[in-house]
C-alpha atoms as a PDB file:
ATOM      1  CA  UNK A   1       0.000   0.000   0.000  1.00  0.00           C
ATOM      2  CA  UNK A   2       1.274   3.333  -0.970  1.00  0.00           C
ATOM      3  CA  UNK A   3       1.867   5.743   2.157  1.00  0.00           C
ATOM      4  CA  UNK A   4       1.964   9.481   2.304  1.00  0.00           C
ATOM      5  CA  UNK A   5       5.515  10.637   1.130  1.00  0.00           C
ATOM      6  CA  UNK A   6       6.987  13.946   1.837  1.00  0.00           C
ATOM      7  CA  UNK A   7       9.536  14.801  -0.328  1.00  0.00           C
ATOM      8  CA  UNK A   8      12.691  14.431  -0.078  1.00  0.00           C
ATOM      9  CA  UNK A   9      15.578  17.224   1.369  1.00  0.00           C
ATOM     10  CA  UNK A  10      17.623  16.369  -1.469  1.00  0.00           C
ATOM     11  CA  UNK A  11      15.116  17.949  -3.812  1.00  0.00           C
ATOM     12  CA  UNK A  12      15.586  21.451  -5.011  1.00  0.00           C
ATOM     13  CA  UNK A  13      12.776  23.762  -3.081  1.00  0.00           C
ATOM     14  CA  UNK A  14      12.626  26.398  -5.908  1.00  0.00           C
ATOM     15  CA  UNK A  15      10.323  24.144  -7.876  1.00  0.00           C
ATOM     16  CA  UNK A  16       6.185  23.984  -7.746  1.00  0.00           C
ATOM     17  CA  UNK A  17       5.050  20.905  -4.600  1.00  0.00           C
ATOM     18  CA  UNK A  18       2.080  19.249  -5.959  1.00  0.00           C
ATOM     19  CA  UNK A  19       0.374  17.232  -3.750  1.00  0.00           C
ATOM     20  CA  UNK A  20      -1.849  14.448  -5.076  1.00  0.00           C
ATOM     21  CA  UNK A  21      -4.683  12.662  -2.778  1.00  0.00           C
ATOM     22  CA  UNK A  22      -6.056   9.509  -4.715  1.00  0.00           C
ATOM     23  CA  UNK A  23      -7.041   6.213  -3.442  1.00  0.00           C
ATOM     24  CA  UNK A  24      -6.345   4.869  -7.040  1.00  0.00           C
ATOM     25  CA  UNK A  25      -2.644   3.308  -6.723  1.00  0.00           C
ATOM     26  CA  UNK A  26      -2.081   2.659 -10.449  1.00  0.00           C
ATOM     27  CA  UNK A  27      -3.430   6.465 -10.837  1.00  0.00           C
ATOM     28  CA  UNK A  28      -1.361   7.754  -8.093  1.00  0.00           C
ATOM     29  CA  UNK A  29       1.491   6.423  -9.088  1.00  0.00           C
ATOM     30  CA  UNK A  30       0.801   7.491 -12.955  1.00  0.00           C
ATOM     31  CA  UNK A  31       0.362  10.894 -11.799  1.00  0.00           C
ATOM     32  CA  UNK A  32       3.100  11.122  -9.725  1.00  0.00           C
ATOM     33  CA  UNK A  33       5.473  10.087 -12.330  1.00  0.00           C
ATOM     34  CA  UNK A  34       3.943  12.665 -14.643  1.00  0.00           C
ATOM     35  CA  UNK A  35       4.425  15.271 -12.564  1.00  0.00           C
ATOM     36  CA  UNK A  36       8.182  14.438 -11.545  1.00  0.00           C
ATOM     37  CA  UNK A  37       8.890  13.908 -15.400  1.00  0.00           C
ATOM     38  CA  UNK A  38       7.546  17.834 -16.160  1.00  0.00           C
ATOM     39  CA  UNK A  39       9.864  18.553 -13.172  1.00  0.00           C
ATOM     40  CA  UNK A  40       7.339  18.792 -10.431  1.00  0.00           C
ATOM     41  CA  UNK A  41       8.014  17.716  -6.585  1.00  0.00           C
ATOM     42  CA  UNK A  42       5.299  15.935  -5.420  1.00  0.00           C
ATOM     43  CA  UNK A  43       3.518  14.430  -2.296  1.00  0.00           C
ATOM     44  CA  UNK A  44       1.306  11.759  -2.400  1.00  0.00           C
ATOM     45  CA  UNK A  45      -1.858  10.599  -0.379  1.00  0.00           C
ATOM     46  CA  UNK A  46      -4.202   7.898  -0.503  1.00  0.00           C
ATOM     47  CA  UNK A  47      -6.889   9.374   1.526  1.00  0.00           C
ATOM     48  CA  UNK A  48      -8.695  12.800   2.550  1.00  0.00           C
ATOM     49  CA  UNK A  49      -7.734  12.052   6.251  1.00  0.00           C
ATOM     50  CA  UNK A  50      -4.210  11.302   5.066  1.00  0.00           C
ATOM     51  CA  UNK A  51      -3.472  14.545   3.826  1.00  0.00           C
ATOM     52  CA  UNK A  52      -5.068  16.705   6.275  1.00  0.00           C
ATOM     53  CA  UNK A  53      -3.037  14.485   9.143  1.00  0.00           C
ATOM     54  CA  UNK A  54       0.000  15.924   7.590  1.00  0.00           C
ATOM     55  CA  UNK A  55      -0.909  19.473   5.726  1.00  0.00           C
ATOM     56  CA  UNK A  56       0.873  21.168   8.013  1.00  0.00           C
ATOM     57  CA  UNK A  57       3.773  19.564   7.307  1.00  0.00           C
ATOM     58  CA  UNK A  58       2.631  19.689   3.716  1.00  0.00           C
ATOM     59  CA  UNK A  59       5.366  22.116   0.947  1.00  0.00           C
ATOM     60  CA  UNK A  60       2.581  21.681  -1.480  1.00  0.00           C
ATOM     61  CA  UNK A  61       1.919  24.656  -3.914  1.00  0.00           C
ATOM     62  CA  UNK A  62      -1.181  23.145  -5.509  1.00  0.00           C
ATOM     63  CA  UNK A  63      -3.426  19.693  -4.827  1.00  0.00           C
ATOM     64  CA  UNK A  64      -4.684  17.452  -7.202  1.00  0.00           C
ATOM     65  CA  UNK A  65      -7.947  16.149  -5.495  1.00  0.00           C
ATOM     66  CA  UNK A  66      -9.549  12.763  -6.829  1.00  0.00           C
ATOM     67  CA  UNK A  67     -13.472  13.789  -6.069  1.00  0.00           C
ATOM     68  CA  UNK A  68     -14.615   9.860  -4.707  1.00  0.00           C
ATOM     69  CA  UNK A  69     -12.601   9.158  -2.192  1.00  0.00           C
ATOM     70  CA  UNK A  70     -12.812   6.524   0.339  1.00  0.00           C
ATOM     71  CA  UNK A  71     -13.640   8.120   3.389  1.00  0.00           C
ATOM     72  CA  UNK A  72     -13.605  12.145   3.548  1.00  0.00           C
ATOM     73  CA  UNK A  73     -14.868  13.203  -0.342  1.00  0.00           C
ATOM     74  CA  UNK A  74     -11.996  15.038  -2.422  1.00  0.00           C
ATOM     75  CA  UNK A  75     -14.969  17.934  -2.252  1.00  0.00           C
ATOM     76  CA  UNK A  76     -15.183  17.734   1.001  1.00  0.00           C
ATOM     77  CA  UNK A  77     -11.605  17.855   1.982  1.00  0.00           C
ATOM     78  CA  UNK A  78     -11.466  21.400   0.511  1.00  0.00           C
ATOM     79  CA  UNK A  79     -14.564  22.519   1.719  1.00  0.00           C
ATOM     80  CA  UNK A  80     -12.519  21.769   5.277  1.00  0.00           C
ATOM     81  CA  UNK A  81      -9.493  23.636   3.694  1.00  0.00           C
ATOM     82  CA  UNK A  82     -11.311  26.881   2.372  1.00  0.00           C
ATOM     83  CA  UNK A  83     -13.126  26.945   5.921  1.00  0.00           C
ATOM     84  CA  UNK A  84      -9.677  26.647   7.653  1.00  0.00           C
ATOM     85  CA  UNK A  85      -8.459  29.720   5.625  1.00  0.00           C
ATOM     86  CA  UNK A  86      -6.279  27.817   3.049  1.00  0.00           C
ATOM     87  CA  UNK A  87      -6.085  29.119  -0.479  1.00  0.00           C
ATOM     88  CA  UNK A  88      -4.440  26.266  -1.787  1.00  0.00           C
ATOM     89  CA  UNK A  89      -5.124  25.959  -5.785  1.00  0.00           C
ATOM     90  CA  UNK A  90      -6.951  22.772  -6.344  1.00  0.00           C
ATOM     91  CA  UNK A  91      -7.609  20.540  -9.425  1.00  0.00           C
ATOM     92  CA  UNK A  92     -10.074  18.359  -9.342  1.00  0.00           C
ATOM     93  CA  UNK A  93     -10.335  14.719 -11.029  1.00  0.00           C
ATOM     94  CA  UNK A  94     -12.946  12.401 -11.503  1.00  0.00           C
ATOM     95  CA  UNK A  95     -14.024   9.056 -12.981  1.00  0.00           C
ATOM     96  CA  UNK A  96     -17.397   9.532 -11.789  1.00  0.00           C
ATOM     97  CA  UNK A  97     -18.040  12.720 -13.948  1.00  0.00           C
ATOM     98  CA  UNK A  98     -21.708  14.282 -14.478  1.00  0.00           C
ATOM     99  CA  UNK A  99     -23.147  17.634 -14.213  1.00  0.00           C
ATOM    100  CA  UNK A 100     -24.009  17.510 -10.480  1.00  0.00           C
ATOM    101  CA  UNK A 101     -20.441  16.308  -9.674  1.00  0.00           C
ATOM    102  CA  UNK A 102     -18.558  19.046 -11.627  1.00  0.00           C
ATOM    103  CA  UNK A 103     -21.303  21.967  -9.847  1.00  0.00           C
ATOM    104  CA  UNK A 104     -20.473  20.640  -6.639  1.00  0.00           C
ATOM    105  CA  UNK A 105     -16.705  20.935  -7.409  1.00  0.00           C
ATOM    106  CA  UNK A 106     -16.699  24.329  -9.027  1.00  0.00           C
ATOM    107  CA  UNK A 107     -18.643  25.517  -6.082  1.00  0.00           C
ATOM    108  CA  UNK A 108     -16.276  24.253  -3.846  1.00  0.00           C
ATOM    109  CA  UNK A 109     -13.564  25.923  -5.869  1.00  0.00           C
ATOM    110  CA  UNK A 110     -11.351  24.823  -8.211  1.00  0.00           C
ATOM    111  CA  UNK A 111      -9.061  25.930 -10.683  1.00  0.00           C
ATOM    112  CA  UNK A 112      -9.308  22.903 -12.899  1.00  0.00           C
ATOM    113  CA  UNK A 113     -12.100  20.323 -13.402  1.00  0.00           C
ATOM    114  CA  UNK A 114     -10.687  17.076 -15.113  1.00  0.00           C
ATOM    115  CA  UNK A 115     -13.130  14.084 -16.178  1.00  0.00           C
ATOM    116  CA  UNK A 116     -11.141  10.863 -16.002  1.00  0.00           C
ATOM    117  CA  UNK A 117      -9.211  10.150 -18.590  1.00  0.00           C
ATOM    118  CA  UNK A 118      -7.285  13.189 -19.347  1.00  0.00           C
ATOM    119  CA  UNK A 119      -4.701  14.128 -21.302  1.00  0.00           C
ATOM    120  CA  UNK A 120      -1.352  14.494 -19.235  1.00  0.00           C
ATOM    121  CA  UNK A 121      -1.126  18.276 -21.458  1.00  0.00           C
ATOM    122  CA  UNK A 122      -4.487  19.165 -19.647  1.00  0.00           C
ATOM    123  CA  UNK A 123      -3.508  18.738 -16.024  1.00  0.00           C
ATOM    124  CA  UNK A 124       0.285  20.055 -16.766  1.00  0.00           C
ATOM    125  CA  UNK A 125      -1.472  23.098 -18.466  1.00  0.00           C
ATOM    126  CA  UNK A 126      -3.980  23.424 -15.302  1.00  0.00           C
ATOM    127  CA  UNK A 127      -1.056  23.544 -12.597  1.00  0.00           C
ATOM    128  CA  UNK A 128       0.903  26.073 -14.369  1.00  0.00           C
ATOM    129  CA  UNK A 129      -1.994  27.957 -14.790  1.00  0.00           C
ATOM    130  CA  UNK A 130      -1.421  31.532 -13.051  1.00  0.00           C
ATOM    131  CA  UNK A 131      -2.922  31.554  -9.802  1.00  0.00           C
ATOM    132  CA  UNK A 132      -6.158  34.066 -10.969  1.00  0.00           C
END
């Protein structure tokens, strides 16, 4: 089972933390490599309560929220963030995509919506975005 990673002190600090909470390994790890090959540092969760157990600790820049999550909803989670003050950039993703779903998730606030599968350029393209 994959555990939350933080990474690590070798890394250069100059470049963007992404942190990624999905309870998908195969899509976690696919992510994660995606990210590091486009020269991103990333984090990686496999739960809601995972992350927020650790955000403090967290470097991350901007999250990449799977919306169905196990326990705490990817919505959910940052509903909790936004109330706690944090203006963390999220990106939403979703296999379960429908109208409702991507409302819910542009209400909660988002700076990218992305309906499972994606192309990689989309979600690069979405955390490089300029923080509006």
């Amino acid at each position: 089972m994959l555990e939350a990673r933080k990474p690590e002190a070798t890394m250069v600090t100059d470049k963007k933390v992404v942190a990624i909470v999905e309870d998908d390994p195969s899509m976690l790890v696919g992510v994660g490599r995606l990210l590091r090959a486009h020269g991103f540092v990333t984090e990686i969760y496999t739960s809601a309560e995972a992350f927020l157990e650790r955000s403090a600790a967290s470097d991350a820049t901007c999250l990449i929220l799977d919306i169905h999550l196990g326990g705490i909803s990817g919505i959910d989670l940052r509903r909790r963030l936004a109330a706690a003050g944090s203006r963390l950039p999220v990106i939403f993703m979703t296999a379960g995509d429908s109208e409702k779903i991507q409302k819910e998730a542009i209400e909660a606030g988002c700076i990218a919506y992305l309906p499972k599968p994606f192309p990689s350029r989309q979600l690069i393209d979405a955390i490089r975005k300029p923080a509006s």
